[in-house]
Protein backbone atom coordinates (compact mmCIF):
# COMPACT_ATOMS: atom_id res chain seq x y z
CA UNK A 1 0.00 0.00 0.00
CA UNK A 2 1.55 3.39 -0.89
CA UNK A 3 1.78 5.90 2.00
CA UNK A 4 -0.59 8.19 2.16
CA UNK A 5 -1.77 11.48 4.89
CA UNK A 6 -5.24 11.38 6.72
CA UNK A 7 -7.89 14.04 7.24
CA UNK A 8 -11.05 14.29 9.14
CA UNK A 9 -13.50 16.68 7.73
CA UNK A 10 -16.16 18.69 9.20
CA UNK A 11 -18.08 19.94 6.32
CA UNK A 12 -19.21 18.71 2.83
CA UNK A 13 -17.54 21.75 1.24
CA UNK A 14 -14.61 20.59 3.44
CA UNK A 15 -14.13 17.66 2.55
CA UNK A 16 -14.12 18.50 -1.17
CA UNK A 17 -11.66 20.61 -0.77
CA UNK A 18 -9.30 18.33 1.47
CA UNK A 19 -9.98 15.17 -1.36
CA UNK A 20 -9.14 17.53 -4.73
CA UNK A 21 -7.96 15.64 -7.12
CA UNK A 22 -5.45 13.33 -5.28
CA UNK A 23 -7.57 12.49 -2.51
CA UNK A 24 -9.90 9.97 -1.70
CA UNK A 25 -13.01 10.12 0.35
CA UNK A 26 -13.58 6.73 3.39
CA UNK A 27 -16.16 6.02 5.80
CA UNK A 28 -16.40 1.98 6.11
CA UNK A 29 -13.45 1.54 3.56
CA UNK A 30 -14.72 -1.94 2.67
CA UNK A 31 -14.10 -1.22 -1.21
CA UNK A 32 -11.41 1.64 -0.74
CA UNK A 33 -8.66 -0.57 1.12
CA UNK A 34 -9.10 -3.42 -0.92
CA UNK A 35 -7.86 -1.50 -4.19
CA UNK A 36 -4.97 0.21 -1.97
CA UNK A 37 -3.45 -3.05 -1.43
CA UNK A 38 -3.53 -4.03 -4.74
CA UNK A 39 -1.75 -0.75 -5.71
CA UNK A 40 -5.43 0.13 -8.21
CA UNK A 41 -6.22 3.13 -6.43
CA UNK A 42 -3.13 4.97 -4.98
CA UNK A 43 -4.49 8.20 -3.23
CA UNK A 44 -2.29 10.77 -1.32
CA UNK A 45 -5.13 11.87 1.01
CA UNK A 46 -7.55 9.87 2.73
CA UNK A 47 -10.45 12.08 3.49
CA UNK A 48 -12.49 10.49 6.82
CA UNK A 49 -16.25 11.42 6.44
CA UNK A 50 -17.50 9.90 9.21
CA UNK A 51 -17.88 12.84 11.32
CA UNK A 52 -20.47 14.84 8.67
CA UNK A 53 -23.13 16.05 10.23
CA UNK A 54 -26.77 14.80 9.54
CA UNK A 55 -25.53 11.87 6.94
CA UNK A 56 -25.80 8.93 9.33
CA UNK A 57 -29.86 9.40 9.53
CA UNK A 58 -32.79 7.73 8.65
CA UNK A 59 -35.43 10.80 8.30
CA UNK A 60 -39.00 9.53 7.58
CA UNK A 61 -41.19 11.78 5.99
CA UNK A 62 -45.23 11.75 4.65
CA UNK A 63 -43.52 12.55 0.82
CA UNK A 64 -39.75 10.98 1.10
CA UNK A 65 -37.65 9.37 3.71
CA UNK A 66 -33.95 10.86 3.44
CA UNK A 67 -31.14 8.36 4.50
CA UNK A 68 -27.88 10.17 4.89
CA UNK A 69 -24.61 8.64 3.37
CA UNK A 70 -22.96 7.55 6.09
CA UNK A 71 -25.99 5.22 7.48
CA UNK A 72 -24.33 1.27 7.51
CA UNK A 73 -25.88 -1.41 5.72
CA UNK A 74 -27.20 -3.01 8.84
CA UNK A 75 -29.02 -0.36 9.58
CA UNK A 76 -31.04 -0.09 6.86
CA UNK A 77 -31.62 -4.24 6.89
CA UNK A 78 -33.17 -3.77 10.44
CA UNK A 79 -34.76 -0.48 10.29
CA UNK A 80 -39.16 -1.68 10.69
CA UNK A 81 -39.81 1.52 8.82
CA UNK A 82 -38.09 0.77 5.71
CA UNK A 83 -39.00 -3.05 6.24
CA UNK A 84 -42.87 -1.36 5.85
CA UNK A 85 -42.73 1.34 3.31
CA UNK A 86 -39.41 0.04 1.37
CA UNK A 87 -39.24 -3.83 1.53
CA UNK A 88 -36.86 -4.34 -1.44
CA UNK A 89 -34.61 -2.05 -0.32
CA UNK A 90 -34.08 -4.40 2.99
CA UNK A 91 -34.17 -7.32 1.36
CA UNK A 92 -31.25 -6.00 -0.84
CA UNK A 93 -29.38 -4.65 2.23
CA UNK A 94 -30.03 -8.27 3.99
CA UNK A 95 -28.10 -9.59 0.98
CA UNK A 96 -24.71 -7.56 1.18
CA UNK A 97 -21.61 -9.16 2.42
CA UNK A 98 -21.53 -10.37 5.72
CA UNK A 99 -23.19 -9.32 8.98
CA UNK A 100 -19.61 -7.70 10.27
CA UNK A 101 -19.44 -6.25 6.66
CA UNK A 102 -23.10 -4.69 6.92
CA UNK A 103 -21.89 -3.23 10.25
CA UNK A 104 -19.00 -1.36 8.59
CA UNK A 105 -20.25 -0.25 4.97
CA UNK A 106 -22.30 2.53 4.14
CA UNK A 107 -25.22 3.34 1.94
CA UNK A 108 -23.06 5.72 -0.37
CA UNK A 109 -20.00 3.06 -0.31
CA UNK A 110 -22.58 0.53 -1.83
CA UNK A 111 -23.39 2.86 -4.29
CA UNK A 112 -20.15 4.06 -5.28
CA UNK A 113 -18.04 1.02 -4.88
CA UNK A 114 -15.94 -0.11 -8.24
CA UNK A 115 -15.73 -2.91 -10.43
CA UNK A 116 -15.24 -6.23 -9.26
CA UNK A 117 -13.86 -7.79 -12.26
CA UNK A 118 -10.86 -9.61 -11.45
CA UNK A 119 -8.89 -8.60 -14.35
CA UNK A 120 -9.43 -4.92 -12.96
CA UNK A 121 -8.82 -6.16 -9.26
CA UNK A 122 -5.66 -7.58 -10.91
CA UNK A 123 -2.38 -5.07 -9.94
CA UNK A 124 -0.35 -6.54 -12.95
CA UNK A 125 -3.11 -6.25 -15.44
CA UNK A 126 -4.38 -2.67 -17.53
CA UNK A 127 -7.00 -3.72 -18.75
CA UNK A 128 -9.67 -1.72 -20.65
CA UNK A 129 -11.29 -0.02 -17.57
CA UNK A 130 -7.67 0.73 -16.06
CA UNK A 131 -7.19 2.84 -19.34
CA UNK A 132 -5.77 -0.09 -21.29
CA UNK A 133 -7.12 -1.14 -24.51
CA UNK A 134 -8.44 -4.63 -23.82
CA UNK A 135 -11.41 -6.12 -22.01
CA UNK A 136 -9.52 -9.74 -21.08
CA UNK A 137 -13.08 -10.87 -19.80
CA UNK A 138 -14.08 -10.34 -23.45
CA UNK A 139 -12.38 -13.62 -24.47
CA UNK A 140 -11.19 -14.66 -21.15
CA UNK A 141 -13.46 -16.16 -17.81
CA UNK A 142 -16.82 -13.91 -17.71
CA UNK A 143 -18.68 -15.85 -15.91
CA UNK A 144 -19.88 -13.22 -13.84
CA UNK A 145 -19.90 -10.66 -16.24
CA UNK A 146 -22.96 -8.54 -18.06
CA UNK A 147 -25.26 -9.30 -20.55
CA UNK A 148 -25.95 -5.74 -21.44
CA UNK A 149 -23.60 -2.96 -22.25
CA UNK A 150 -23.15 -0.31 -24.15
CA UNK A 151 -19.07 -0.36 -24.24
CA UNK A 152 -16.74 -2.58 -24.94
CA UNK A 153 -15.74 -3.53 -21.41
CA UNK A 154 -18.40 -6.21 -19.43
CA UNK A 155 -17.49 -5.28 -16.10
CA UNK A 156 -21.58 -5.27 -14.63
CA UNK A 157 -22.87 -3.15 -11.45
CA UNK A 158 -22.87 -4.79 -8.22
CA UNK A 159 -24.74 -2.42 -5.75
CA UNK A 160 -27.48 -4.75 -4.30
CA UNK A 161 -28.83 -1.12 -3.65
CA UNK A 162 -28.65 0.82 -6.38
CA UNK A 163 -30.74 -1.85 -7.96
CA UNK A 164 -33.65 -1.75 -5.49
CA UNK A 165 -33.29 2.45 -5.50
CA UNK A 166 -33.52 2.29 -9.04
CA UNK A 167 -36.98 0.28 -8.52
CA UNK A 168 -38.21 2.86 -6.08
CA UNK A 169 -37.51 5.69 -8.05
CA UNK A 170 -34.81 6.84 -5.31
CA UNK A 171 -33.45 10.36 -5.56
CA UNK A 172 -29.62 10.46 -4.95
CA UNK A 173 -28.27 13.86 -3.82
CA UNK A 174 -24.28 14.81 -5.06
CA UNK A 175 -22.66 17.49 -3.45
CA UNK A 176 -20.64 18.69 -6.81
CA UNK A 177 -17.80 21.86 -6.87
CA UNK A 178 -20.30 24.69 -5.26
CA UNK A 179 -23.60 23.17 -6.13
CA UNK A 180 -25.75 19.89 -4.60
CA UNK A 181 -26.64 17.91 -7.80
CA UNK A 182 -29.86 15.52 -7.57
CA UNK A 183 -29.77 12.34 -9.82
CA UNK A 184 -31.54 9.19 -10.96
CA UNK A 185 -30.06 5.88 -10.43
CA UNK A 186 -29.95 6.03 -13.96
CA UNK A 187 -28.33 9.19 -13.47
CA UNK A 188 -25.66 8.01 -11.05
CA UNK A 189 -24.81 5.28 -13.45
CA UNK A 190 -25.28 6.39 -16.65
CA UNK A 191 -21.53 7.38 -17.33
CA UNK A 192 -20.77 4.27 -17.03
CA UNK A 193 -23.21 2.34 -19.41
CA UNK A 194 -20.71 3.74 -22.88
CA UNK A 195 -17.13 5.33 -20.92
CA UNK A 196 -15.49 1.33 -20.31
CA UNK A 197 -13.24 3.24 -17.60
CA UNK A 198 -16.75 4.61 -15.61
CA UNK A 199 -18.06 2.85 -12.49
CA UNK A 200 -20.53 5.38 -12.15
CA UNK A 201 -21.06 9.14 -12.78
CA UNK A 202 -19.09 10.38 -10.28
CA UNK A 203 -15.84 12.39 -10.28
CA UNK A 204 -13.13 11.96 -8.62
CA UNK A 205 -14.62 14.43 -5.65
CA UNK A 206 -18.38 13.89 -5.89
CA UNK A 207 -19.41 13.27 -2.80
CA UNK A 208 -22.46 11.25 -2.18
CA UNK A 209 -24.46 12.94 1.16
CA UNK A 210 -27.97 11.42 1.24
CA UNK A 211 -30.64 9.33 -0.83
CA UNK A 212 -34.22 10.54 -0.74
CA UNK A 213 -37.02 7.80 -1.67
CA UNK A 214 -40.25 8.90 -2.63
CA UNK A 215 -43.74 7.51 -0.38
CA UNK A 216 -45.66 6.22 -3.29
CA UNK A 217 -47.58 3.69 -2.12
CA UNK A 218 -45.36 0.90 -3.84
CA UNK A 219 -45.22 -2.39 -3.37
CA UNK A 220 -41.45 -3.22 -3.87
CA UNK A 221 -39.66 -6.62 -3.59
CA UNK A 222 -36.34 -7.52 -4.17
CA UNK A 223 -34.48 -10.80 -5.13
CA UNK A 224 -31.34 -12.30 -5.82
CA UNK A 225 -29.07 -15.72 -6.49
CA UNK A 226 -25.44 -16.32 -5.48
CA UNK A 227 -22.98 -19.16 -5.64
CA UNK A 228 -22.78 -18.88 -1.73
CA UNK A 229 -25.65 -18.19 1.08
CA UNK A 230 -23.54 -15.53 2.95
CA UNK A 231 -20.94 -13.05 1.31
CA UNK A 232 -21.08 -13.34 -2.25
CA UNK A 233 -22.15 -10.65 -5.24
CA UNK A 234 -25.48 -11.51 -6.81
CA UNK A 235 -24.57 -13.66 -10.10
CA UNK A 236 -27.65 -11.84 -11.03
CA UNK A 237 -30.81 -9.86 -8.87
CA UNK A 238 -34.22 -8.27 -9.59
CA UNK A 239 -36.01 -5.32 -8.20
CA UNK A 240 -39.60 -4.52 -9.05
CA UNK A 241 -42.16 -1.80 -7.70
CA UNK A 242 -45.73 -1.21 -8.25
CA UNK A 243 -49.06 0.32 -7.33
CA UNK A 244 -51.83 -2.40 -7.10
CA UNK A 245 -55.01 -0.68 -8.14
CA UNK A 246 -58.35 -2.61 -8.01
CA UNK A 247 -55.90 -5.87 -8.60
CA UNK A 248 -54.16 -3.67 -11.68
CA UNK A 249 -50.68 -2.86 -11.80
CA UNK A 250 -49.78 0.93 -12.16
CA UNK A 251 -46.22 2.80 -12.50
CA UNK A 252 -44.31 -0.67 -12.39
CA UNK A 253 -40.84 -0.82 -12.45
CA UNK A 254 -38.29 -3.78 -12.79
CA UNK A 255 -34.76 -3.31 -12.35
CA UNK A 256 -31.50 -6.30 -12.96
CA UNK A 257 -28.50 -6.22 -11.46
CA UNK A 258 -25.16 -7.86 -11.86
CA UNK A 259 -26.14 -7.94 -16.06
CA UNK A 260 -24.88 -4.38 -16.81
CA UNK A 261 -22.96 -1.63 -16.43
CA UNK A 262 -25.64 -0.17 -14.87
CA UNK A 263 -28.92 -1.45 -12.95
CA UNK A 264 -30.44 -2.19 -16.14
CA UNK A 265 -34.20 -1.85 -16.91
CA UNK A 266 -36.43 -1.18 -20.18
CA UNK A 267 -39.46 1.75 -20.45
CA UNK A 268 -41.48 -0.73 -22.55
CA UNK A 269 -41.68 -3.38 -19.52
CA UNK A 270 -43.78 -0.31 -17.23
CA UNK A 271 -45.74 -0.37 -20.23
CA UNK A 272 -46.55 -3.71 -20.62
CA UNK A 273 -47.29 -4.39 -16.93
CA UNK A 274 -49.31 -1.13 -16.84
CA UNK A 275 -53.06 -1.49 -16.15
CA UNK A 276 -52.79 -5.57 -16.23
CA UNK A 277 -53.63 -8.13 -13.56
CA UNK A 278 -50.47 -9.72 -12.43
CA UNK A 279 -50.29 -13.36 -13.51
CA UNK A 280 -47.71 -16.14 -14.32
CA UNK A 281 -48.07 -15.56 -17.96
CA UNK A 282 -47.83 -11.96 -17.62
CA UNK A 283 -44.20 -11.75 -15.60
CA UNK A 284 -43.25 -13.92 -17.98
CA UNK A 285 -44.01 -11.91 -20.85
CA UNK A 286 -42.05 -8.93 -19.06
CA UNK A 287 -39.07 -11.08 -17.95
CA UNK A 288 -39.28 -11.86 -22.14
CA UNK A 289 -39.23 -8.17 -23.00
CA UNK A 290 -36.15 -7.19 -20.11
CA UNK A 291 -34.26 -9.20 -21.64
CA UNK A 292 -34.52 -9.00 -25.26
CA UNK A 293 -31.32 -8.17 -25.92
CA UNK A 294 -29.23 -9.93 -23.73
CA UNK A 295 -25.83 -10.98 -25.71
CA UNK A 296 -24.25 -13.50 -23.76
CA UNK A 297 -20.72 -14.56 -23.68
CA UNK A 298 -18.92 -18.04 -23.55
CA UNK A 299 -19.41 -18.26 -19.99
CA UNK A 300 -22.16 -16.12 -19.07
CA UNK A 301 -25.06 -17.67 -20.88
CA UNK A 302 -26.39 -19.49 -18.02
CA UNK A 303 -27.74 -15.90 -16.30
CA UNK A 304 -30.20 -15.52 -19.25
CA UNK A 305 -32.82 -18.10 -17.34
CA UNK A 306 -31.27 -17.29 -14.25
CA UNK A 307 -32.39 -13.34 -14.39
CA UNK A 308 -35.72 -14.33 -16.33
CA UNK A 309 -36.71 -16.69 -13.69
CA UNK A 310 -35.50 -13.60 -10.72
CA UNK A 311 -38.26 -11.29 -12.63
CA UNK A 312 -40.93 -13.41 -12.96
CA UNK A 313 -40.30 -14.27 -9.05
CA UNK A 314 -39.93 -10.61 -8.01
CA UNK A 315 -42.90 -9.63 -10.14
CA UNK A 316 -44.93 -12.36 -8.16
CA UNK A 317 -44.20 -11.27 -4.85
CA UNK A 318 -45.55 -8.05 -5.51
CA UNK A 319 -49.00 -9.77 -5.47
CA UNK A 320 -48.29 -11.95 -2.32
């Protein structure tokens, strides 16, 4: 690990300025101190943002609930409010690491943690989203690697909760140079759906300070399948939201993750499921649809069922 000077800051604008562009921010440090022993990221400031004020809430409200940054994992799997009004976003937390590793990370750590291909988790090789010019999962192992991208490299998200916050419509706010900038999950990810070197849409000193999640009245669910029970990325998951309206389905959402870039969804699914009774036949016909244009690799194939059978399951919760 290279040496590098610490800082505790006091302020948002603070710790912008401390991080500039050599510095890196760290609250759990879960996905930060892996890539400093590997040499990937190499920072000369470590910028502590534990001690923000306000960003390790959970703030309900009758139109949004605001969880601050620095809230852990755990807290967000426990919390009965959330388990009420949010239940995917829970059951996505439930599914992160370990229990001592939901203890430790944070809700904007999730969000903004990088790639965990291992040819980019590799120290001794560039590969296309280290600034090289090959994607070695392209023709190497890609097991776990996306379906969907719009780039040449198939390193996929792997935020359990960016997936569910995408389902929820979730509102994350960026404190950027002077100004606080309000994205989309789509937002938040979009850079990195056609720039291969792009985890997300965040510079080098965005700062993530809190995620607001609109009270719609949703039903929400949230499911995913790993090689392992307990601390293991999703080898693919599913999010999906909905109003159920006299039995109908209104303003439905589905969301993968672990298949792109980004947590990847298609408009004409909300369209199909809009104003229809939720059946069988009918999840399957959206599962159909989201995936449409999968383009699986040598080793990858396999999550084509996998994911179709995760949204017809997700969709059918929603009606349980």
């Amino acid at each position: 690990m290279k040496a590098f000077q610490y800082a505790t800051a006091l302020t948002p604008a603070n710790a912008r300025e401390l991080a500039g562009d050599r510095g890196c921010y760290i609250a759990g440090g879960n996905d930060l101190l892996g890539l400093m022993k590997e040499y990937i990221a190499e920072p000369d400031l470590l910028v502590n943002i534990k001690s923000l004020p306000g960003l390790n809430r959970i703030t309900p409200g009758a139109e949004r609930w605001i969880l601050g940054a620095n809230v852990k994992v755990a807290e967000i799997e426990a919390h009965p409010g959330l388990k009420q009004k949010f239940p995917a976003l829970t059951e996505a937390a439930a599914e992160v690491g370990s229990p001592q590793i939901r203890n430790v990370a944070t809700l904007g750590g999730n969000l903004a943690q990088h790639s965990r291909c291992w040819y980019f988790r590799q120290r001794d090789v560039f590969c296309l989203k280290k600034g090289g010019d090959t994607c070695f999962a392209r023709n190497g192992e890609n097991k776990y690697h996306s379906l969907f991208t719009g780039n040449t490299c198939i390193s996929p998200v792997v935020s359990n909760l960016a997936v569910a916050l995408g389902a929820l419509e979730a509102t994350v706010v960026v404190q950027r140079e002077d100004e606080l900038a309000r994205w989309s999950i789509d937002e938040l990810y979009a850079k990195a759906w056609d720039n291969p070197t792009a985890h997300h849409s965040l510079a080098s000193n965005d700062l993530i300070l809190q995620v607001e999640i609109p009270v719609a009245e949703r039903r929400s669910s949230y499911l995913q399948t790993s090689e392992k029970s307990q601390f293991d990325w999703a080898l693919a998951s599913c999010a999906a939201s909905a109003k159920i309206i006299g039995g109908k389905l209104a303003a439905a959402r589905v969301v993968l993750g672990a298949v792109s870039p980004v947590p990847y969804q298609v408009k004409a699914v909300g369209k199909l499921l809009e104003g229809r009774e939720l059946s069988a036949g009918l999840a399957e016909e959206a599962a159909d649809l989201l995936l449409k244009k999968a383009t699986p690799l040598e080793h990858n194939a396999y999550k084509v069922p996998l994911a179709k059978a995760l949204v017809q399951r997700t969709l059918m919760k929603l009606g349980a």
